[in-house]
N, C-alpha and C. Protein backbone atom coordinates (compact mmCIF):
# COMPACT_ATOMS: atom_id res chain seq x y z
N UNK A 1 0.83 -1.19 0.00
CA UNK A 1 0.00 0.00 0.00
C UNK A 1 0.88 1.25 0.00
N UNK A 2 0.16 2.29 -0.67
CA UNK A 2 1.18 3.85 -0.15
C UNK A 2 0.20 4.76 0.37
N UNK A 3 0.14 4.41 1.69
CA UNK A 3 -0.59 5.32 2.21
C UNK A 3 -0.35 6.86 2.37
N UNK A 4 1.06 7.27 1.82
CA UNK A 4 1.64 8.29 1.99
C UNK A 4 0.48 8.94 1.12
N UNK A 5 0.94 8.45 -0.33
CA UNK A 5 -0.42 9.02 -1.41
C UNK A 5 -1.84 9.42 -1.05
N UNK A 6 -2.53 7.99 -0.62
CA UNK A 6 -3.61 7.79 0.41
C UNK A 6 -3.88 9.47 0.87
N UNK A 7 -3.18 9.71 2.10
CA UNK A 7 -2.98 10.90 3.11
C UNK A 7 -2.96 12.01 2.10
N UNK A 8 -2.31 12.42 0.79
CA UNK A 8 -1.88 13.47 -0.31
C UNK A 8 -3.10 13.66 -0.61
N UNK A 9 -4.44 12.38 -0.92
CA UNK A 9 -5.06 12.68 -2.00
C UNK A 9 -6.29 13.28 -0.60
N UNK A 10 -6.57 12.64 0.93
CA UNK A 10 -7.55 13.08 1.60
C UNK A 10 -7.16 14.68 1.47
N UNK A 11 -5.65 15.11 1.66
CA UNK A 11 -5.26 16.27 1.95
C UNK A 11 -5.87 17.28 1.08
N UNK A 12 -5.80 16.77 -0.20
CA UNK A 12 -5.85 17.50 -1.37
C UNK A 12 -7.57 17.65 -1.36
N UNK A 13 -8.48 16.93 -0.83
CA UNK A 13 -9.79 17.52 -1.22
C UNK A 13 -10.54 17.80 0.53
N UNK A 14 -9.09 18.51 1.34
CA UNK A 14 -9.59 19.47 2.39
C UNK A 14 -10.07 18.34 3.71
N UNK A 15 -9.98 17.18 3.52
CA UNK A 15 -10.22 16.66 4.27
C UNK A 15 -9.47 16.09 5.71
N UNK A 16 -10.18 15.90 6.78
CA UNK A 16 -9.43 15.05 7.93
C UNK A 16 -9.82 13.71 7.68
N UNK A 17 -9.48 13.16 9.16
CA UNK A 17 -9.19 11.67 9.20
C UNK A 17 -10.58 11.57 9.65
N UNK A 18 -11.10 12.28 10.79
CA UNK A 18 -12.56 11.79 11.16
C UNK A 18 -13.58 12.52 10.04
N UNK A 19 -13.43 13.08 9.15
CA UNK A 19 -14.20 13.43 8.26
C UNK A 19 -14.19 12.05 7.22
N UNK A 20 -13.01 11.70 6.89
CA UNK A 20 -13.10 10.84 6.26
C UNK A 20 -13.38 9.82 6.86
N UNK A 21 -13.23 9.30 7.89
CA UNK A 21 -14.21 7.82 8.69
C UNK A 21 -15.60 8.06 8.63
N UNK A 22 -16.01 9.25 8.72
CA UNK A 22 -17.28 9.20 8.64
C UNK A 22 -17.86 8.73 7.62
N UNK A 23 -17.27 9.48 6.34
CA UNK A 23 -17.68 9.25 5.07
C UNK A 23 -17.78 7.81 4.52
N UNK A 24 -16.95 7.55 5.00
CA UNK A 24 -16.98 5.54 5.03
C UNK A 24 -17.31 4.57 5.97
N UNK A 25 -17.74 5.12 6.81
CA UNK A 25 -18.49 4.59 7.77
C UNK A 25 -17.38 3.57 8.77
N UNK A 26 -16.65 4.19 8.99
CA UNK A 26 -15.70 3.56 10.47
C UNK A 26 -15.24 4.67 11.33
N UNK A 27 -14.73 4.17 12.73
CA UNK A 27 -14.69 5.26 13.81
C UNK A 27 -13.12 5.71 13.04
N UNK A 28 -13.34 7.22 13.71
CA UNK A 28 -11.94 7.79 13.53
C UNK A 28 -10.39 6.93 13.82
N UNK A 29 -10.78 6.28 14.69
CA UNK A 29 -9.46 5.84 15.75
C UNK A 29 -9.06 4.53 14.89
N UNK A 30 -10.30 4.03 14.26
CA UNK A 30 -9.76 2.80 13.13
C UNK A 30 -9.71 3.37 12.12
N UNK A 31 -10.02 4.48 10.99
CA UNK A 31 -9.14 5.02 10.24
C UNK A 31 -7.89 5.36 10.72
N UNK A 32 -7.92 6.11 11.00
CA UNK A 32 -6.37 6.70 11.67
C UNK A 32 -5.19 5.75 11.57
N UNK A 33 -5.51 4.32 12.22
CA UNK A 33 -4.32 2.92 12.68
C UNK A 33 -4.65 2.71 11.05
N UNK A 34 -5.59 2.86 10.35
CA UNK A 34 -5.64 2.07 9.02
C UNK A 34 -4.97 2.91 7.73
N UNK A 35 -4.82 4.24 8.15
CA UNK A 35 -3.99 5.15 7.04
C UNK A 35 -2.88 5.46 7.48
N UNK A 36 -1.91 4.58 9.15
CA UNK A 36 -0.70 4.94 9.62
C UNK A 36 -0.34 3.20 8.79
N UNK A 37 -0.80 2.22 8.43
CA UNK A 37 -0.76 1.14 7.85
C UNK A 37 -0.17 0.20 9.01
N UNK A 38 -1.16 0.41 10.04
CA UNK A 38 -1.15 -1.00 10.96
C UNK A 38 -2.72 -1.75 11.05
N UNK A 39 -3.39 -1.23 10.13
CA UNK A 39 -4.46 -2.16 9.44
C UNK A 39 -4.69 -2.18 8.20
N UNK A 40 -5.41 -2.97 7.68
CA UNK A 40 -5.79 -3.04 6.53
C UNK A 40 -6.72 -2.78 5.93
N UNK A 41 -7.63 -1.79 4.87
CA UNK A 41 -8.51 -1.62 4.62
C UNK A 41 -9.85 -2.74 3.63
N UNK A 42 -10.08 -2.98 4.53
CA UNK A 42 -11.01 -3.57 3.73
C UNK A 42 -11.94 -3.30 2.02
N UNK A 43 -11.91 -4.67 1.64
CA UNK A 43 -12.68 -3.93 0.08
C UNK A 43 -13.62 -3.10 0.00
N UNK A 44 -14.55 -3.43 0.68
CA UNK A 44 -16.08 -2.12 0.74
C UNK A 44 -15.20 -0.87 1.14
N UNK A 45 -14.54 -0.81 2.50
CA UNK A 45 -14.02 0.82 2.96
C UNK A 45 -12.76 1.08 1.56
N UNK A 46 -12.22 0.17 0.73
CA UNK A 46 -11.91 0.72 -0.28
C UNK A 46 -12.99 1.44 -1.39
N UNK A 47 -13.79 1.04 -1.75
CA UNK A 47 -14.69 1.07 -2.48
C UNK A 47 -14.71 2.60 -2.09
N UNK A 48 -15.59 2.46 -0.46
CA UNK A 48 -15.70 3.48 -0.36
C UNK A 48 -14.90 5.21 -0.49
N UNK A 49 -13.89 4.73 0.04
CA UNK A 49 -12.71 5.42 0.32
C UNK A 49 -12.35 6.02 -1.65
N UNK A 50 -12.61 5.49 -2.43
CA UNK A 50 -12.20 5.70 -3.91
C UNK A 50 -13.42 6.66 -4.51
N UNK A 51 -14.66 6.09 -3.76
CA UNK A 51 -15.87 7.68 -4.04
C UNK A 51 -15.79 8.49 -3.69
N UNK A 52 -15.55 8.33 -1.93
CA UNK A 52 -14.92 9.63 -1.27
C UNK A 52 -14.13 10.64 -1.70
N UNK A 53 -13.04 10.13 -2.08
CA UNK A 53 -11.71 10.80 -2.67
C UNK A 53 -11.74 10.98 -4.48
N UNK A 54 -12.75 10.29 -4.97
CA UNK A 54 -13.05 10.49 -6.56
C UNK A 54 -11.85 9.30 -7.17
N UNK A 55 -11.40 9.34 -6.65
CA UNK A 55 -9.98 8.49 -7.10
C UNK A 55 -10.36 6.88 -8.13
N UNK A 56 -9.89 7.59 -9.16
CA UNK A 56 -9.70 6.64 -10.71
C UNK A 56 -9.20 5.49 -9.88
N UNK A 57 -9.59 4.13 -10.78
CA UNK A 57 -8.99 2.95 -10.83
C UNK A 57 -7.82 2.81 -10.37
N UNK A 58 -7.24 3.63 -11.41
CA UNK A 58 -5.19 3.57 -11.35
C UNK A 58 -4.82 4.20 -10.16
N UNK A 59 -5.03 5.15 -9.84
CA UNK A 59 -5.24 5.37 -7.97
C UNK A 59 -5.81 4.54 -6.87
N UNK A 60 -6.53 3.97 -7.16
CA UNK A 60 -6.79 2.89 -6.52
C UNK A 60 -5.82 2.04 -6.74
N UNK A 61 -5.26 1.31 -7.81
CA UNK A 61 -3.82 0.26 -7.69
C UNK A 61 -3.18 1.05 -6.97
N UNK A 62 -2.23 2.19 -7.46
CA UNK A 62 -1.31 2.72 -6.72
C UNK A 62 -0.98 2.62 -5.59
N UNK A 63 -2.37 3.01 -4.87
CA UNK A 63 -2.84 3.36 -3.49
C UNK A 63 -3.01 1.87 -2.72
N UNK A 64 -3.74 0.75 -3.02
CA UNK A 64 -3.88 0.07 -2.52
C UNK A 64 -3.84 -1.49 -2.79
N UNK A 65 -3.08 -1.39 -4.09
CA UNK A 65 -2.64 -2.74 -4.55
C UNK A 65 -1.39 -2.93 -5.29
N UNK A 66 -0.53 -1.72 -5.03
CA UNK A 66 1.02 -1.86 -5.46
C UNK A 66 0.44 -2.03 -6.95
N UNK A 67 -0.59 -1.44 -7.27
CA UNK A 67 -0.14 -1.55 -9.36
C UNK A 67 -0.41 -3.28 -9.86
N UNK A 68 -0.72 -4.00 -8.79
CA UNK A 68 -0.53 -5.14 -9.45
C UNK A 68 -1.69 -5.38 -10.06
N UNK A 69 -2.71 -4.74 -10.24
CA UNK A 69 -4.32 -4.98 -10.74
C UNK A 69 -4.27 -4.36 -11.74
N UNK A 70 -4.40 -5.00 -13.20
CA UNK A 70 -5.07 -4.12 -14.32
C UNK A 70 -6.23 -4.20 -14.57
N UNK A 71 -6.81 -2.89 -15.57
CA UNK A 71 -8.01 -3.15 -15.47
C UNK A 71 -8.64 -4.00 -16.46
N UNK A 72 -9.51 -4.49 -16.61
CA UNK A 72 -10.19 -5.40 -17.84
C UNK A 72 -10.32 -4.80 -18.66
C-alpha cells in the first residue's frame, strides 16, 4: 500500500481523518491505525474510500494494490 499518497489525495480535497471515517463509515481511531498502515482496509471501505476521494482505478492500484491490478 502507499498510504503516503492515500494521506496526499484526503489532503488535497480538504479533508481530515474523522471526516473521512465518517464518510466511510468507520470510527476515527480505526481510520487513523488504518492510514498509519497498521491495518488493513477492507474492500467495501476501499470502495468506499475511492468515491470519497473520486480516485480513478489507477489510484486505486497505486494506493492500494502496489499496481498489481489491471483493469479489464
Amino acid at each position: 500500500m502507499n498510504l503516503k499518497l492515500l494521506k496526499i489525495k484526503r489532503l488535497e480535497k480538504e479533508l481530515s481523518q474523522k471526516q473521512l471515517a465518517k464518510m466511510i463509515g468507520v470510527h476515527e481511531l480505526t481510520y487513523s491505525r488504518k492510514e498509519r498502515g497498521e491495518r488493513e482496509f477492507t474492500r467495501t471501505e476501499i470502495d468506499n474510500l475511492a468515491r470519497a476521494l473520486d480516485l480513478s482505478n489507477d489510484e486505486v492500484n497505486k494506493i492500494f494494490f502496489d499496481s498489481r491490478i489491471t483493469n479489464c
